[in-house]
C-alpha atoms as a PDB file:
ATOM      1  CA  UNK A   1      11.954 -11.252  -4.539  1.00  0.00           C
ATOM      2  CA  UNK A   2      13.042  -7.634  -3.575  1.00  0.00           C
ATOM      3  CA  UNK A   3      11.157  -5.261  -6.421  1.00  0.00           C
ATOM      4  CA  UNK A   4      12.014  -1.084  -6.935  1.00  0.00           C
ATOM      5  CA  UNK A   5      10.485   1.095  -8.421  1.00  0.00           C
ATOM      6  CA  UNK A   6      12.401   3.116 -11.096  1.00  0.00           C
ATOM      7  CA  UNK A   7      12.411   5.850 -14.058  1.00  0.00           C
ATOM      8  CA  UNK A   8      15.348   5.276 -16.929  1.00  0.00           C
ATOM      9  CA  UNK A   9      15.545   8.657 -18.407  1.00  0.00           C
ATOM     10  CA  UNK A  10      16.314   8.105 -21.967  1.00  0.00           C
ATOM     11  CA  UNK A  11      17.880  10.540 -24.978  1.00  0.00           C
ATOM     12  CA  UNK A  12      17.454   9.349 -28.575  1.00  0.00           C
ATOM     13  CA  UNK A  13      20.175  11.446 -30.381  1.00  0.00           C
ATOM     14  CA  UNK A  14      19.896   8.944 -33.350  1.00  0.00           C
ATOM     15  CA  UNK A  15      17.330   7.818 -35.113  1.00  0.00           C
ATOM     16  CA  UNK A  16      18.427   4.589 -36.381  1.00  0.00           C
ATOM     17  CA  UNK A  17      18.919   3.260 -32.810  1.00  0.00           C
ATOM     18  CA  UNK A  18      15.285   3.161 -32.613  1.00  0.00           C
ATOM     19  CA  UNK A  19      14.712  -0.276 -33.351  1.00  0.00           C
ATOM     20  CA  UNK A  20      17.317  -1.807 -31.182  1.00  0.00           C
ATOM     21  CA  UNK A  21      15.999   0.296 -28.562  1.00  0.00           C
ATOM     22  CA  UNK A  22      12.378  -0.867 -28.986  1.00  0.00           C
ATOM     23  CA  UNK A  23      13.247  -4.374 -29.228  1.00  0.00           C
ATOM     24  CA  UNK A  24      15.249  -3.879 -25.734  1.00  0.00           C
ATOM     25  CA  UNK A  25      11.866  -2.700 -24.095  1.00  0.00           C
ATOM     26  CA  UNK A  26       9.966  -5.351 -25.900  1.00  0.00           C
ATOM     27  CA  UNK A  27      12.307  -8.020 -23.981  1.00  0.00           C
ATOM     28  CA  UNK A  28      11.842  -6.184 -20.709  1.00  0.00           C
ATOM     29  CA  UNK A  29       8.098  -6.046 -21.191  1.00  0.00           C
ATOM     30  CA  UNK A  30       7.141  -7.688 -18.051  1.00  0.00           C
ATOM     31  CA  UNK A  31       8.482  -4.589 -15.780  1.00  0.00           C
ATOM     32  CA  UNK A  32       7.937  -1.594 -17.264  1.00  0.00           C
ATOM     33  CA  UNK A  33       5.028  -0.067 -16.077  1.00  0.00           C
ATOM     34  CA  UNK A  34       4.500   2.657 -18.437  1.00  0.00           C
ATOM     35  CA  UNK A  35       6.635   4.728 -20.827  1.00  0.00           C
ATOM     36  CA  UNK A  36       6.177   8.094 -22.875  1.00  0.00           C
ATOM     37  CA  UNK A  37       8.011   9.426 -25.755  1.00  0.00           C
ATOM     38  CA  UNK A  38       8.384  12.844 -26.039  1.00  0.00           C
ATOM     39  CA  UNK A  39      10.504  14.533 -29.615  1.00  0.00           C
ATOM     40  CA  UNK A  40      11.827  17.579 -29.580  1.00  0.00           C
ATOM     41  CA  UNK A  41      12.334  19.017 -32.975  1.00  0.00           C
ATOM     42  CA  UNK A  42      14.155  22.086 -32.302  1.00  0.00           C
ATOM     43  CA  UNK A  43      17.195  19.992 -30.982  1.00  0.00           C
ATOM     44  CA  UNK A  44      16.405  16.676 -33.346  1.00  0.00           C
ATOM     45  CA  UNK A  45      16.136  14.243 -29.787  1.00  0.00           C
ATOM     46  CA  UNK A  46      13.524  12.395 -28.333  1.00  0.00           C
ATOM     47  CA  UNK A  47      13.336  11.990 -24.929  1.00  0.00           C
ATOM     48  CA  UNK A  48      11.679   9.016 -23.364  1.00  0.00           C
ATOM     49  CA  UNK A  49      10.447   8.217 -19.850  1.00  0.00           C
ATOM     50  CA  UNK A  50      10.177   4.465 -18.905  1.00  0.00           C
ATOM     51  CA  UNK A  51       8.543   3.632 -15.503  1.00  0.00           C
ATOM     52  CA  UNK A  52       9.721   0.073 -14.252  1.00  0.00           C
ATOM     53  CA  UNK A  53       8.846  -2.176 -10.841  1.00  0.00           C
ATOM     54  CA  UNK A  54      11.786  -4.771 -10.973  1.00  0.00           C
ATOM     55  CA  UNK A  55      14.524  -6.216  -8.968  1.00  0.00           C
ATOM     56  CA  UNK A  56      17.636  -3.859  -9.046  1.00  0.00           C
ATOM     57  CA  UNK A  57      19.561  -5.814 -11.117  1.00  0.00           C
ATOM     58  CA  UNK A  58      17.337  -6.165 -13.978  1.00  0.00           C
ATOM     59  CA  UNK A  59      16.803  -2.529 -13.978  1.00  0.00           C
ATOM     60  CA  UNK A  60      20.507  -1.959 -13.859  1.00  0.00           C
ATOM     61  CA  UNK A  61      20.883  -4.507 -16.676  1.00  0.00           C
ATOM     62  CA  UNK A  62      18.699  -2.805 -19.314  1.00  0.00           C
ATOM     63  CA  UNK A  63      19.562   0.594 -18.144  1.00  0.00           C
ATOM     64  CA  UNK A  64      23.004  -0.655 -19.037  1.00  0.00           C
ATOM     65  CA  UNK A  65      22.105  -2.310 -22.404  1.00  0.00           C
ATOM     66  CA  UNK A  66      20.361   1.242 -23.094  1.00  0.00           C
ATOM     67  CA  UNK A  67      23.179   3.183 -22.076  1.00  0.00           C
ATOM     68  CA  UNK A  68      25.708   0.534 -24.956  1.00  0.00           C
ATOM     69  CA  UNK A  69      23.834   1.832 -27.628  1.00  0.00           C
ATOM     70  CA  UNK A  70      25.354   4.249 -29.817  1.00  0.00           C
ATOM     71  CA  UNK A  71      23.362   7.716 -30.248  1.00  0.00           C
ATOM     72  CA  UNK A  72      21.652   7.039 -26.981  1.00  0.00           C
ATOM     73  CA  UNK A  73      21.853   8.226 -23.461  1.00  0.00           C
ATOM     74  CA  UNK A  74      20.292   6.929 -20.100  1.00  0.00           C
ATOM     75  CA  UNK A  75      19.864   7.879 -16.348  1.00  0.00           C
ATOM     76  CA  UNK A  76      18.200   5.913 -14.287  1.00  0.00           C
ATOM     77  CA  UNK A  77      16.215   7.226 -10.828  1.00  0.00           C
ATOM     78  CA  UNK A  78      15.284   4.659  -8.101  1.00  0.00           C
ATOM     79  CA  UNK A  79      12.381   5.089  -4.897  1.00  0.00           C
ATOM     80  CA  UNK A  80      14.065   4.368  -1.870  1.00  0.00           C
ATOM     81  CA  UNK A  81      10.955   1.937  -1.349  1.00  0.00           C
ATOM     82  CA  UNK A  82      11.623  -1.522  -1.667  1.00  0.00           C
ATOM     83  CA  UNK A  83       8.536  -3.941  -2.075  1.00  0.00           C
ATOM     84  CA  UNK A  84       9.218  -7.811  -0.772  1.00  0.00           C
ATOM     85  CA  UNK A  85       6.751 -10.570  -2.985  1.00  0.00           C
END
């Protein structure tokens, strides 16, 4: 299995997508390496950072999932390395 490693920049705009946000990275557990949550009052956002090793299409998947949530917007920034299990 082909893994990449990837970032999913994230923008919370609204609060109450939260929880369906959480529960996304709760299924996708297993891949993300690390993630950090930053708010910024001043503008009333959070942004979050979510590091991920994972085939391409299961990053693409919750990066698109993430991205059909209302309030909430998502890049996503792949390593040109691939790693081969």
């Amino acid at each position: 299995m082909e893994t990449r490693v990837a970032v999913l920049a994230i923008i919370v705009q609204e609060g109450a997508s939260v929880d369906t946000l959480n529960d996304l990275l709760h299924q996708y557990g297993k891949y993300i390496i690390g993630r950090m949550g930053v708010p910024y009052h001043q503008r009333g956002v959070n942004v979050i950072s979510v590091a991920m090793d994972a085939p391409a299409d299961v990053i693409s998947a919750l990066s698109g999932k993430i991205g059909a949530i209302d309030g909430i917007s998502v890049k996503t920034v792949y390593s040109n390395v691939i790693h081969t299990e």
